[in-house]
Protein backbone atom coordinates (compact mmCIF):
# COMPACT_ATOMS: atom_id res chain seq x y z
CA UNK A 1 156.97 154.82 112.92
CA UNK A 2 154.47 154.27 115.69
CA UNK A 3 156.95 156.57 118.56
CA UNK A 4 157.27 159.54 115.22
CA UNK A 5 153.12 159.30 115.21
CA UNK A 6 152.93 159.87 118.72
CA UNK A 7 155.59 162.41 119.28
CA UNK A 8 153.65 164.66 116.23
CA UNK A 9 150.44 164.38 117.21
CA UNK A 10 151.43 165.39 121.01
CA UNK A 11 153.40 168.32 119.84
CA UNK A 12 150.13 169.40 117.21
CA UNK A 13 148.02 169.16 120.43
CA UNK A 14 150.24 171.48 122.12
CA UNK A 15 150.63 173.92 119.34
CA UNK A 16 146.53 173.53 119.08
CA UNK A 17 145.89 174.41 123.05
CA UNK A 18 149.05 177.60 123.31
CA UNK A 19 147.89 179.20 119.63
CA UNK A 20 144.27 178.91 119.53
CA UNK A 21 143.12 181.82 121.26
CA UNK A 22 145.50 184.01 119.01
CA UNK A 23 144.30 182.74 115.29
CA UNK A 24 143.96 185.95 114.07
CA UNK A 25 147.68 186.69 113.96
CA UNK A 26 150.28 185.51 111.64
CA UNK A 27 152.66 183.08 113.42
CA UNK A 28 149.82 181.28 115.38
CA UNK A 29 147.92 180.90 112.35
CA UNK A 30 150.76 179.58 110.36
CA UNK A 31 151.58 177.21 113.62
CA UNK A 32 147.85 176.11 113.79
CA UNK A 33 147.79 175.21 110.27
CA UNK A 34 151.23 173.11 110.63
CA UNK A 35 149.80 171.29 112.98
CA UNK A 36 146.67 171.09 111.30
CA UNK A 37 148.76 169.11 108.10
CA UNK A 38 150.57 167.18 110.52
CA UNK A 39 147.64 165.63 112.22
CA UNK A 40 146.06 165.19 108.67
CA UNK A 41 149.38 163.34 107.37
CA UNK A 42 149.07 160.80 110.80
CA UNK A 43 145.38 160.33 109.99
CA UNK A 44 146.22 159.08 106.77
CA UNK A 45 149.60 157.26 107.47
CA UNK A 46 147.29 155.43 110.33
CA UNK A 47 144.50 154.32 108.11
CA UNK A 48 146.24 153.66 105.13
CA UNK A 49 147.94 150.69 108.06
CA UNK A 50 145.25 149.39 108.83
CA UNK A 51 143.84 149.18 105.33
CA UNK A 52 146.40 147.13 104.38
CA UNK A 53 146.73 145.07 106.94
CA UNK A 54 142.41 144.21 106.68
CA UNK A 55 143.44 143.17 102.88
CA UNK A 56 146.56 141.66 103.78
CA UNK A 57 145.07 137.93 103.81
CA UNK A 58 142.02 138.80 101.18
CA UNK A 59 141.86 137.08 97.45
CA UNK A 60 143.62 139.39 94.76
CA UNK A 61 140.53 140.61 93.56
CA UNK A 62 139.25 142.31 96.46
CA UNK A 63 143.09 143.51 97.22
CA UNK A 64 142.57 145.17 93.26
CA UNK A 65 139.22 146.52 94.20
CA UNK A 66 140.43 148.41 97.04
CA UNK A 67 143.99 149.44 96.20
CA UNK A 68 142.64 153.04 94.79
CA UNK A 69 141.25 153.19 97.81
CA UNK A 70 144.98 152.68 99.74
CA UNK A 71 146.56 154.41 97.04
CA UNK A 72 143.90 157.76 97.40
CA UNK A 73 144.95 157.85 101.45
CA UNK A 74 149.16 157.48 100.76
CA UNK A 75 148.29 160.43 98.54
CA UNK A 76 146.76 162.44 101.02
CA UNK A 77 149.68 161.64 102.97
CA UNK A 78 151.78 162.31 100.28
CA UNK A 79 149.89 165.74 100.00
CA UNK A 80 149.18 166.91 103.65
CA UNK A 81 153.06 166.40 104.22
CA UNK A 82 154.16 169.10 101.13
CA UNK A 83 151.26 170.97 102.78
CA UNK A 84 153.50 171.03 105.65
CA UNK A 85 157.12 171.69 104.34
CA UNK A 86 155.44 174.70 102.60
CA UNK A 87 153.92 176.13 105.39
CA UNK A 88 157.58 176.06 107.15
CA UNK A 89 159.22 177.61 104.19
CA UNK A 90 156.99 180.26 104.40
CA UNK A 91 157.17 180.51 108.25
CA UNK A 92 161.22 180.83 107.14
CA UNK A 93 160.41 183.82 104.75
CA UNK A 94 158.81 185.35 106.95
CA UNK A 95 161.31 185.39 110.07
CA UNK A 96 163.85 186.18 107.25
CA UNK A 97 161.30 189.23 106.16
CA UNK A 98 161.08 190.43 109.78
CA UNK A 99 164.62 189.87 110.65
CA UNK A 100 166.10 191.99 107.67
CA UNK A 101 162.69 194.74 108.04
CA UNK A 102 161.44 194.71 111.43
CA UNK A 103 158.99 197.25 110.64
CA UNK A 104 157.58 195.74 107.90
CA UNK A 105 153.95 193.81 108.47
CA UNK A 106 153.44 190.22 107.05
CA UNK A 107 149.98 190.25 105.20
CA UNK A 108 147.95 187.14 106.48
CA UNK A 109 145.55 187.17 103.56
CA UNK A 110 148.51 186.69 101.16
CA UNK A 111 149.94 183.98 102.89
CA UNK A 112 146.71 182.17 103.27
CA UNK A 113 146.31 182.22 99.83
CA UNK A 114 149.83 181.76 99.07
CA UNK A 115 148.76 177.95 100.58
CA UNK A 116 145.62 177.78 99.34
CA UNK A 117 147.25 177.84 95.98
CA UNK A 118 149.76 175.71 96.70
CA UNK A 119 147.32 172.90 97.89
CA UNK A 120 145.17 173.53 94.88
CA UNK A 121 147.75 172.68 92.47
CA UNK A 122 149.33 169.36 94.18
CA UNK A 123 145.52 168.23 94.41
């Protein structure tokens, strides 16, 4: 898993540096927050890791004490990466949309809240 952390987080920092200037529009908004959710889903993947490996050799009770802890970081994992197959569905619908209409126009504020929504309800 460690070569899939690296290889994400590289391509997020490249999708970060080529979109940033142009946050304003659509697909580099949509782009920034993919990478945004992917970065978030390594964060947690990386400390949920090294969580269990500090417990590994602890008694039971301190392993019981601090398992909501684990468990709260594998669902923010669990979360940031349906964060992220959502935002490329509706990066999908919207080539589709543009592909079929070229002329028609892709309302940001709708999509925003389109994943604003859907992060509210898997929270």
């Amino acid at each position: 898993k460690q070569w899939y952390q690296r290889r994400v987080a590289i391509t997020a920092g490249l999708i970060v540096y080529f979109y940033h200037k142009q946050y304003r529009q659509f697909v580099p908004c949509m782009y920034l927050l993919l990478a945004l959710f992917d970065c978030l889903m390594i964060l947690f993947m990386i400390i949920s890791y090294i969580l269990v490996s500090k417990f590994e050799g602890e008694s039971t009770d301190n392993i019981l004490q601090n398992k909501w802890v684990i468990i709260g970081f594998k669902m923010g994992e669990k979360w940031s990466l349906r964060m992220s197959i959502f935002i490329n569905t509706l990066l999908s619908v919207a080539r589709t949309i543009k592909t079929v209409r070229p002329f028609s126009e892709i309302k940001m504020t709708r999509a925003l809240l389109s994943v604003v929504f859907y992060g509210c309800y898997w929270i």
